[in-house]
Protein backbone atom coordinates (compact mmCIF):
# COMPACT_ATOMS: atom_id res chain seq x y z
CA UNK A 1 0.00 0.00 0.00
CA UNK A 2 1.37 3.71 -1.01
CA UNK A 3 0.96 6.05 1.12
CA UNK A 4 0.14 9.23 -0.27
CA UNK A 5 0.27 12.90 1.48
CA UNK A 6 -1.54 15.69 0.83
CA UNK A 7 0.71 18.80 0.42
CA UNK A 8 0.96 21.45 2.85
CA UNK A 9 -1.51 24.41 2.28
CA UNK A 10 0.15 27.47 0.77
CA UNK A 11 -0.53 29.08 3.47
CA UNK A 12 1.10 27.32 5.96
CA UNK A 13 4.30 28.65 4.74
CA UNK A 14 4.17 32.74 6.13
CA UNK A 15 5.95 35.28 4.09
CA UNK A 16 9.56 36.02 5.08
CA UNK A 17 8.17 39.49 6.79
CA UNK A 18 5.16 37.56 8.25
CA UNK A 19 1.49 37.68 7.84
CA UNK A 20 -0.82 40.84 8.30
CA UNK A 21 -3.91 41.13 9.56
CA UNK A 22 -6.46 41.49 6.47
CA UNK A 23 -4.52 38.08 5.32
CA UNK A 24 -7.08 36.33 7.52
CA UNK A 25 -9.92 37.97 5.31
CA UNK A 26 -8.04 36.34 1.97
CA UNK A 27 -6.48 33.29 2.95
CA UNK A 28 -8.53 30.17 1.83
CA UNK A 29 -9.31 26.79 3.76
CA UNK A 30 -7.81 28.38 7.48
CA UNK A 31 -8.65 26.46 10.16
CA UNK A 32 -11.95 27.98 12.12
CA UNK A 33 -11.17 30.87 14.94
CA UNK A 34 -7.52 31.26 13.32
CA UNK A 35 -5.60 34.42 14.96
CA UNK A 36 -2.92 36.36 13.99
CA UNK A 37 -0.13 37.53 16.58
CA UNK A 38 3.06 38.99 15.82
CA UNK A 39 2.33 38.45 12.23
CA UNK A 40 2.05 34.35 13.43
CA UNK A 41 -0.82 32.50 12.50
CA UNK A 42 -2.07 31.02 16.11
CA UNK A 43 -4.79 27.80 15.88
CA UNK A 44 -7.35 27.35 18.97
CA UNK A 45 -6.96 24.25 20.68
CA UNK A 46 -10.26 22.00 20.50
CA UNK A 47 -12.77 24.10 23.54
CA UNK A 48 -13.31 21.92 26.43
CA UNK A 49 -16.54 21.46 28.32
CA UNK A 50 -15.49 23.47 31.21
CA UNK A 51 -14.01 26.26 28.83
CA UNK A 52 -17.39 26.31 27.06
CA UNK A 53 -19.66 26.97 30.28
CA UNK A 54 -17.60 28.84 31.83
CA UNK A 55 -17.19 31.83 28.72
CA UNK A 56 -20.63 30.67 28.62
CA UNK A 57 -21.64 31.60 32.20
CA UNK A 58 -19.44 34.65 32.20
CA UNK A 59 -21.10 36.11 29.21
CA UNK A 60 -24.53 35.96 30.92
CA UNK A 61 -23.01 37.23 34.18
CA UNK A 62 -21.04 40.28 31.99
CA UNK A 63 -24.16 41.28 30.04
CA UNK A 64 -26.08 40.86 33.60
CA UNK A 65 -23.98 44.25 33.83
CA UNK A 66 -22.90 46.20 30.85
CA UNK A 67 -24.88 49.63 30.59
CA UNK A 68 -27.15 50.32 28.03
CA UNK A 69 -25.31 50.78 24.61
CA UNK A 70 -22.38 48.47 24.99
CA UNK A 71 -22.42 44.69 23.78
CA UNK A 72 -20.91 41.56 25.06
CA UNK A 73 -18.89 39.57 22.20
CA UNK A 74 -18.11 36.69 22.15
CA UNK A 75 -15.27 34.97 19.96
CA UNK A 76 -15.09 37.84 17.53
CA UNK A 77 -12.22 39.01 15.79
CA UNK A 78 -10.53 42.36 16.86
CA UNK A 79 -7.88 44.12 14.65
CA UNK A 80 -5.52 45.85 17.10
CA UNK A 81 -2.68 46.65 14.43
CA UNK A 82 -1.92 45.47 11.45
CA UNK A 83 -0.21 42.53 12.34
CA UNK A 84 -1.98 41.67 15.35
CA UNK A 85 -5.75 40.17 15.50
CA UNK A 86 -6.76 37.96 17.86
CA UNK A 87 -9.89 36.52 19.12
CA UNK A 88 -10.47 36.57 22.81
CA UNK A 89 -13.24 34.41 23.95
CA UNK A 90 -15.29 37.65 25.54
CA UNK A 91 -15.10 41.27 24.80
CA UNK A 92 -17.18 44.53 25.82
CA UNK A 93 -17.84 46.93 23.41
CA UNK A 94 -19.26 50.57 23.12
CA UNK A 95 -20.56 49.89 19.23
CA UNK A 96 -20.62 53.66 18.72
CA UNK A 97 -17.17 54.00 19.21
CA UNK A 98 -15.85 49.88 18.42
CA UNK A 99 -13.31 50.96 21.08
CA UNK A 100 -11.65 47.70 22.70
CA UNK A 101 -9.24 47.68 25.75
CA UNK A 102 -7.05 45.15 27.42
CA UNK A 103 -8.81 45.50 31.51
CA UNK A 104 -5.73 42.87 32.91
CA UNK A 105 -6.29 38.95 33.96
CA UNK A 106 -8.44 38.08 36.72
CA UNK A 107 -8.34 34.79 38.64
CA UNK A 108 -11.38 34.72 41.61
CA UNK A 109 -12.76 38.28 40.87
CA UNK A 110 -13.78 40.60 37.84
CA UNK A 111 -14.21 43.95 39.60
CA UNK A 112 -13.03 47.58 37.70
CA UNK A 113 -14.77 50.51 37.96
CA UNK A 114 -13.93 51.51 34.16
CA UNK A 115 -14.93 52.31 31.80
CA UNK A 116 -18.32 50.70 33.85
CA UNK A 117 -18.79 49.14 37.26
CA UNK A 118 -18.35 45.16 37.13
CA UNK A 119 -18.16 42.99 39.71
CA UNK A 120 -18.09 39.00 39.18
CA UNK A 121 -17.07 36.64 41.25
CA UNK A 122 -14.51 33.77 38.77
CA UNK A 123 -14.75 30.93 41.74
């Protein structure tokens, strides 16, 4: 029996000065929720069930919370640069203004008091 492999997608191989990010717009057959960071195509890992309810649970708890006029997202692209887009599982957004900001990492507590009070508790 031969065996026989397919070739490696074209894009696979980056460009010497590495990817940018309206390449994730053009490029054909990418893997779903591809990212782009440093000009580096990133792949998600397969979710697990805890992953899933707990960016489940947290967008419930988040939109519990966001004033009126701002949106929770959830897995959407965000172009920060043009070689940086990545796709964080949750985002808040003021749609009038598509503004997006980094807030930190929290382990057993989302509280901030900007741009909006939150408080969730992660345990």
């Amino acid at each position: 029996m031969e065996d026989t492999l397919e070739p490696y997608p074209d894009w696979l191989r980056p460009p010497v000065e590495g990817r940018i990010a309206d390449d994730l717009d053009r490029l054909c057959d990418l893997p779903p929720h591809t990212e782009l960071l440093f000009g580096s195509l990133i792949f998600s890992a397969r979710q697990t069930c805890f992953h899933a309810r707990t960016v489940s649970d947290l967008d419930r708890r988040l939109d519990e919370q966001v004033p009126a006029g701002w949106e929770v997202w959830c897995r959407m692209g965000v172009k920060l640069d043009g070689r940086n887009r990545p796709e964080p599982d949750l985002m808040v957004v003021d749609p009038a203004t598509r503004l997006y900001g980094l807030t930190g990492i929290h382990h057993k507590q989302l509280k901030l008091d900007r741009p909006f009070p939150v408080d969730i508790d992660l345990t």
